[in-house]
Protein backbone atom coordinates (compact mmCIF):
# COMPACT_ATOMS: atom_id res chain seq x y z
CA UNK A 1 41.91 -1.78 -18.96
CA UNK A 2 41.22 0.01 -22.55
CA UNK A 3 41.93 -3.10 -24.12
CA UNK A 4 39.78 -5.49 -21.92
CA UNK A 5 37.06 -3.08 -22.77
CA UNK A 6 38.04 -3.15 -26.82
CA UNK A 7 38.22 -6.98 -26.75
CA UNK A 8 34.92 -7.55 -24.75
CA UNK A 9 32.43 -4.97 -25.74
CA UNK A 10 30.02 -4.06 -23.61
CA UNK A 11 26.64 -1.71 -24.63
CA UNK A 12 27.28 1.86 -24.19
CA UNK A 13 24.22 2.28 -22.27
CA UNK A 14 25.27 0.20 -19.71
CA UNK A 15 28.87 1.67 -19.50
CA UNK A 16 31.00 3.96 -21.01
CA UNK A 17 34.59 5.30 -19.47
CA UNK A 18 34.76 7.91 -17.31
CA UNK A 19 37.42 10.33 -18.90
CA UNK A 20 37.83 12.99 -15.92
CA UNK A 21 36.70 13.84 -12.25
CA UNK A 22 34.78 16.60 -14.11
CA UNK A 23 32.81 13.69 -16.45
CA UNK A 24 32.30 11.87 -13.60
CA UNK A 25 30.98 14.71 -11.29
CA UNK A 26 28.63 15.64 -14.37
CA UNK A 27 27.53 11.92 -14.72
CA UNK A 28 26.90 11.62 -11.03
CA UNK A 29 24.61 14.47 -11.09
CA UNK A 30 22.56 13.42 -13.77
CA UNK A 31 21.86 10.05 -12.59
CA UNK A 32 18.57 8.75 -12.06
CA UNK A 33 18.23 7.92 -8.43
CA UNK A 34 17.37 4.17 -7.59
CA UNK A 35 13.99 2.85 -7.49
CA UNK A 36 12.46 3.01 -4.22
CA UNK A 37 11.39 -0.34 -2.35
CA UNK A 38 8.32 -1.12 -1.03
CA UNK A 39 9.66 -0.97 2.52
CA UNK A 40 11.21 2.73 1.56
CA UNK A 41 8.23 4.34 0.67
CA UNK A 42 6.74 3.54 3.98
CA UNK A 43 6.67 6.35 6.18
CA UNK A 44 8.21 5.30 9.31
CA UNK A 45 6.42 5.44 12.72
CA UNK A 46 8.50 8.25 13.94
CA UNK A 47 6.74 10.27 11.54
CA UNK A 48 3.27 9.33 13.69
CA UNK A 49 4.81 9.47 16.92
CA UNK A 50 4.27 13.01 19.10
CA UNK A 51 2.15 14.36 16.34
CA UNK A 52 -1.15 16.12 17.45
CA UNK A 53 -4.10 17.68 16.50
CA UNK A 54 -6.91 19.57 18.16
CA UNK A 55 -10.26 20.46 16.87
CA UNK A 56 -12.40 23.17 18.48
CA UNK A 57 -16.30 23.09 19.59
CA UNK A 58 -19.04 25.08 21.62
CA UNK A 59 -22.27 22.52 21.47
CA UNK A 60 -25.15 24.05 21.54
CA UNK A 61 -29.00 23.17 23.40
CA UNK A 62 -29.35 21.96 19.27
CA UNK A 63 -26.70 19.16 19.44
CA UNK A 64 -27.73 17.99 22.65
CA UNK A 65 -31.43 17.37 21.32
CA UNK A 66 -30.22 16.35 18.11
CA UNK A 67 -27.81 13.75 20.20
CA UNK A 68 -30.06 12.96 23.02
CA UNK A 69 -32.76 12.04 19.96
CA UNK A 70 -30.11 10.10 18.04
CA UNK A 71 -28.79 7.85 20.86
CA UNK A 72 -32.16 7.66 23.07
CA UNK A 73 -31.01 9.66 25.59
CA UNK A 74 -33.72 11.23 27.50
CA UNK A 75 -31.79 12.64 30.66
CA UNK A 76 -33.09 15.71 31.40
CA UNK A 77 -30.10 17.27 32.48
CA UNK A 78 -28.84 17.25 29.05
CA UNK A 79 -32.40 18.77 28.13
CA UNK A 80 -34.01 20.82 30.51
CA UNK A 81 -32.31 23.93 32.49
CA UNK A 82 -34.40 23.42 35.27
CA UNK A 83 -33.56 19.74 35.33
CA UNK A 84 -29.94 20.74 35.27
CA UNK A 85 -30.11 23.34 37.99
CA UNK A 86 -31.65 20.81 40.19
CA UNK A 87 -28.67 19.00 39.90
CA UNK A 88 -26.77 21.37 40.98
CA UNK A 89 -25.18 22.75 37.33
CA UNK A 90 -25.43 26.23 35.87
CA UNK A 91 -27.36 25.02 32.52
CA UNK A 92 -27.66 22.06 30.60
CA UNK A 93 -24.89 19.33 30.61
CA UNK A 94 -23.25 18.14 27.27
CA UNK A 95 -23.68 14.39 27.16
CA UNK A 96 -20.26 12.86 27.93
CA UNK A 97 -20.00 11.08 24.79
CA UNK A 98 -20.42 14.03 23.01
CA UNK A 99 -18.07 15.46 23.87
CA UNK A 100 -15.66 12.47 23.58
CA UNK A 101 -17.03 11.94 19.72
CA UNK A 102 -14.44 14.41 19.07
CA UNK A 103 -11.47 12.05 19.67
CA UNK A 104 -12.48 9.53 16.70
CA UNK A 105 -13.44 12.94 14.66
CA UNK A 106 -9.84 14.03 14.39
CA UNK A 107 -8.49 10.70 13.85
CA UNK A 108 -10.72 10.36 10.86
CA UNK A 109 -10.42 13.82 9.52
CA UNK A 110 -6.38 13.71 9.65
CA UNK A 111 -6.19 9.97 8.88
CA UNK A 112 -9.09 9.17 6.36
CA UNK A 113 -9.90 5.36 6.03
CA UNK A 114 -8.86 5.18 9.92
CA UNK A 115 -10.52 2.61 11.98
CA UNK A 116 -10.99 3.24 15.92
CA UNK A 117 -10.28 0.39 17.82
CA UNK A 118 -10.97 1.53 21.43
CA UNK A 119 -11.29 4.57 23.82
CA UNK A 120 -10.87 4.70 27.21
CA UNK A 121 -12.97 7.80 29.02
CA UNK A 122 -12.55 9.21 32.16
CA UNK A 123 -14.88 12.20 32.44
CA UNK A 124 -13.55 14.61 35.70
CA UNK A 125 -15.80 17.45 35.07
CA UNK A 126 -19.17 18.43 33.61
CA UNK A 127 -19.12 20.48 30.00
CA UNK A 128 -22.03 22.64 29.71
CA UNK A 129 -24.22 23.88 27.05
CA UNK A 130 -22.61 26.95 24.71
CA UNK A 131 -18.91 26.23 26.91
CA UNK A 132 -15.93 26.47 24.19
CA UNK A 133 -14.10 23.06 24.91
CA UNK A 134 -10.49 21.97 22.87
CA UNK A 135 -10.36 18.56 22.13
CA UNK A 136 -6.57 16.97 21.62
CA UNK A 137 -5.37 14.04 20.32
CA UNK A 138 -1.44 13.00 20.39
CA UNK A 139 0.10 9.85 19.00
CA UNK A 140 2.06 8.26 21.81
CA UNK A 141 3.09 5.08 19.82
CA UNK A 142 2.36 3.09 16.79
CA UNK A 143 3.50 0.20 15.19
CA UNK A 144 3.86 -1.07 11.56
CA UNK A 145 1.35 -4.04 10.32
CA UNK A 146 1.32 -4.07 6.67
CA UNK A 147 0.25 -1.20 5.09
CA UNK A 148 -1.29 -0.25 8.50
CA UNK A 149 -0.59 1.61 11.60
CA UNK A 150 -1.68 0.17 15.05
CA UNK A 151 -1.86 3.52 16.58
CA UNK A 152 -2.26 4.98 19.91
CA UNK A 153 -3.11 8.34 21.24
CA UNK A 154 -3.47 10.48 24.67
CA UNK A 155 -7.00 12.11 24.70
CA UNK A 156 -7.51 15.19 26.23
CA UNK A 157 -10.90 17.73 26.29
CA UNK A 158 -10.00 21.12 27.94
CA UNK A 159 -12.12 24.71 28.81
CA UNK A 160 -10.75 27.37 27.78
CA UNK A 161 -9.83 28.29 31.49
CA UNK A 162 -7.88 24.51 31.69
CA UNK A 163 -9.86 22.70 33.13
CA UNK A 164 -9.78 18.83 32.14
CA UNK A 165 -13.77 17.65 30.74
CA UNK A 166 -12.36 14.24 29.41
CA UNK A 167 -9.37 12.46 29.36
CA UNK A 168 -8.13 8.92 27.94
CA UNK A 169 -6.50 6.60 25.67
CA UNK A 170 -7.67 6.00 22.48
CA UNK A 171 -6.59 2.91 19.75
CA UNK A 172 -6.93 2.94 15.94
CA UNK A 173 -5.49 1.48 12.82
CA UNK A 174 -4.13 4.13 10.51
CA UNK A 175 -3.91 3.74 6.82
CA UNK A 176 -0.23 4.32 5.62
CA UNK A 177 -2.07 6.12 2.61
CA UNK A 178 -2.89 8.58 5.03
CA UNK A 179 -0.11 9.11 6.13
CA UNK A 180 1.48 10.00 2.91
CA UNK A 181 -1.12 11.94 2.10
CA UNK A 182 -1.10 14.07 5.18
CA UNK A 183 2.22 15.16 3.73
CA UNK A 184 4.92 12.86 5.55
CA UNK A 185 8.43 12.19 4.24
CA UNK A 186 9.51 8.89 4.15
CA UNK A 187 12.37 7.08 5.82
């Protein structure tokens, strides 16, 4: 085999013989590791899978005007405490949507460039003015399009004594970029 390599030469930086387990351990070591496919640097959708996040919020009589101006809605149990009593509730109510503007706010904060596709809300109790409330989002499943994730997540708003404000499903497409960037390893 010393001759075939004498009689056709080959570049040495292409090959060169291996003289000992100990040269070849060394060489090993050294190496440069293979370039990376496309497909390899793709975090895989395991990675998205039963993460979650959860921001925290008390709204105050402030956001509900500032909302309630924004959005045209003049309820005034959102408004007025005397309205709100009325009807039965301790002090003003936070306006549902709100409230449930914190699902897409996580998504976007963790994910930038995400887009929100849908969001089903069920809302199974009232939220009032200056309550703390924990909004959670958890990826249930996604799937691979691209360089895009068709992601979806259980919802969940909480009191800090348990009780469910909102629940749901919500739908986005997240960037694989973001991904990455939110410090995932890759397959």
């Amino acid at each position: 085999m010393l001759r075939l390599a004498h009689r056709f030469p080959v570049a040495r930086s292409s090959f060169s013989i291996v003289k000992s387990h100990q040269d070849l351990q060394l060489r090993l070591a050294s190496a440069k590791p293979a370039a990376k496919s496309a497909s390899e640097d793709v975090p895989s959708t395991e990675h998205l899978k039963g993460r979650s996040f959860e921001l925290e919020r008390v709204f105050s009589k402030k956001d509900l005007l500032h909302f309630g101006w924004l959005t045209g809605d003049s309820n005034p149990i959102h408004l007025e405490d005397s309205a709100a009593r009325r009807a039965n509730f301790e002090s003003c109510v936070v306006h549902g949507m709100l409230a449930a503007s914190l699902f897409p706010a996580i998504i976007g904060s963790k994910y930038p460039g995400a887009v929100y596709l849908s969001q089903e809300v069920n809302f199974k109790a009232p939220l009032l003015v200056d309550e703390h409330v924990t909004a959670t989002v958890k990826c249930t499943s996604a799937k691979l399009l691209r360089q895009t994730y068709r992601a979806v997540f259980s919802t969940v708003c909480c009191k800090d004594d348990g009780t469910v404000v909102i629940d749901g499903v919500a739908r986005a497409l997240i960037p694989v970029a973001s991904v990455k960037a939110e410090g995932m390893s890759t397959k």
